[in-house]
Protein backbone atom coordinates (compact mmCIF):
# COMPACT_ATOMS: atom_id res chain seq x y z
CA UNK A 1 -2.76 -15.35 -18.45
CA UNK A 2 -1.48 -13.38 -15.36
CA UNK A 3 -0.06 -14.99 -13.17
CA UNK A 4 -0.95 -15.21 -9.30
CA UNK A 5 2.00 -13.77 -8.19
CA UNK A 6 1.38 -10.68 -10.66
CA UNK A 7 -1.94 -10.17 -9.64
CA UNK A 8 -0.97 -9.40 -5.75
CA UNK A 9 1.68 -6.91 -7.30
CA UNK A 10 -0.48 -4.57 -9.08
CA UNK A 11 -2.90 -5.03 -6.23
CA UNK A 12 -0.37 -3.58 -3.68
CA UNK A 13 0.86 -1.32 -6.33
CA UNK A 14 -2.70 0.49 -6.43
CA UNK A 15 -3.21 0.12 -3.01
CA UNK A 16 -0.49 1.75 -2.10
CA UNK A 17 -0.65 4.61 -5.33
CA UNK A 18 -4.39 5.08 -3.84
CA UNK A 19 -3.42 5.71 0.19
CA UNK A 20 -0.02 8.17 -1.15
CA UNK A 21 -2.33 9.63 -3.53
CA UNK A 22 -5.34 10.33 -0.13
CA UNK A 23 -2.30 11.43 2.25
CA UNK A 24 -0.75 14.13 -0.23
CA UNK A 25 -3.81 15.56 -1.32
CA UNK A 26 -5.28 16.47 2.66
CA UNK A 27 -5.05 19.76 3.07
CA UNK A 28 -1.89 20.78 5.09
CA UNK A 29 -0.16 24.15 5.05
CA UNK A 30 3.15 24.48 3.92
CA UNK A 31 6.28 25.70 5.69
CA UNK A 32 9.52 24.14 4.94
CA UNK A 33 8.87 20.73 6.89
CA UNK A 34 6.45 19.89 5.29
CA UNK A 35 7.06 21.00 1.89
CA UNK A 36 10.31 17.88 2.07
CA UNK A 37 7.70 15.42 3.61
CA UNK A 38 5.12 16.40 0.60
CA UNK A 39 7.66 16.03 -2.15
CA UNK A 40 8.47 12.87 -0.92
CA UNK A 41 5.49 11.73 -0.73
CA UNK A 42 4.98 12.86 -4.69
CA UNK A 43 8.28 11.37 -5.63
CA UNK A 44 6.70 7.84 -4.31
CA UNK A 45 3.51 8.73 -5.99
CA UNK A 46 5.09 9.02 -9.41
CA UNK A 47 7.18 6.39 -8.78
CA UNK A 48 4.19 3.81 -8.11
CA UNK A 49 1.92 5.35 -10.71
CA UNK A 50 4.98 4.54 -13.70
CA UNK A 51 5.46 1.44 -12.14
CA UNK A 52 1.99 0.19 -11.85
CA UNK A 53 1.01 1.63 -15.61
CA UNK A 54 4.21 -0.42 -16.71
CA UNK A 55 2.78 -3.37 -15.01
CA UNK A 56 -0.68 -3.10 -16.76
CA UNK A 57 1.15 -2.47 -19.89
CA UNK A 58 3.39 -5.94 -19.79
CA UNK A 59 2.67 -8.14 -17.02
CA UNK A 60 0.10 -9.70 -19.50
CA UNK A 61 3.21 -11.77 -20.71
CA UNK A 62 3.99 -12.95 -17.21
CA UNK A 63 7.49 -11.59 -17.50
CA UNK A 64 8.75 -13.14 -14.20
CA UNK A 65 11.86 -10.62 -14.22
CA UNK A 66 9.07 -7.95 -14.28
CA UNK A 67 7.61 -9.78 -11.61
CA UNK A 68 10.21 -9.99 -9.38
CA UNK A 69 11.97 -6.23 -10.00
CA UNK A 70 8.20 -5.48 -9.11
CA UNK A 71 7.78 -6.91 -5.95
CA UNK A 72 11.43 -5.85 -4.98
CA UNK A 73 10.29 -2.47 -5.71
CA UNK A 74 6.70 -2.94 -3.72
CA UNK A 75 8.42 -4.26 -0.81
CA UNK A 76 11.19 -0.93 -0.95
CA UNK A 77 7.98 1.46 -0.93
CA UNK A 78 6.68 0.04 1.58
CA UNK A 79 9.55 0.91 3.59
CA UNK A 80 10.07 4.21 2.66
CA UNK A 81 6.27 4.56 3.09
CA UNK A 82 6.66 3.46 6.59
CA UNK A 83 9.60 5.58 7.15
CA UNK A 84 7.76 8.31 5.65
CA UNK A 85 4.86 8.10 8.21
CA UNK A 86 6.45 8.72 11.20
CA UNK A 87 6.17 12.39 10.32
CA UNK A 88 2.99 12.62 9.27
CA UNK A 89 2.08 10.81 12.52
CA UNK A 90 3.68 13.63 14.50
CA UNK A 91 2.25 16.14 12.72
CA UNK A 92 -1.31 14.83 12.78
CA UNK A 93 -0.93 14.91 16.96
CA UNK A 94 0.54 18.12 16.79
CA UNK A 95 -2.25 19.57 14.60
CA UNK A 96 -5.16 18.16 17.18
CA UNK A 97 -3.32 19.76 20.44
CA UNK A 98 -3.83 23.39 18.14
């Protein structure tokens, strides 16, 4: 049985895989700027999409030390995510002033 605490990881895992995965594929052109931001953005992409698949794959033991490296690793995405947005922000305002 999986636990509770397992559950809410995957959740944010594929929430999170779902929104990088909707921001990287908008269509923006590329110059050097935003060719860094975009492979960023993929780096945390394939990061969440290995981490989530190895979740499906053996969080059906309840491995707590799974559990917990996967939350630890949730909660670090979800800074660089937010770190990661400021950018895009910037660019999104610059893009409606054009």
């Amino acid at each position: 049985m999986i636990s509770d605490i397992a559950k809410s990881v995957l959740f944010l895992n594929f929430v999170f895989l779902v929104f990088l995965l909707l921001v990287y594929v908008r269509k923006i052109k590329f110059n050097k700027e935003k060719q860094k931001f975009l492979f960023g953005l993929l780096f945390m992409v394939i990061i969440l999409m290995v981490q989530t698949f190895y979740g499906i794959l053996y969080v059906m033991q309840a491995n707590e030390l799974f559990v917990i490296t996967s939350a630890l690793l949730t909660v670090g995405l979800a800074g660089l995510l937010t770190a990661e947005l400021a950018p895009l922000k910037r660019y999104l305002r610059e893009y409606k002033k054009k």
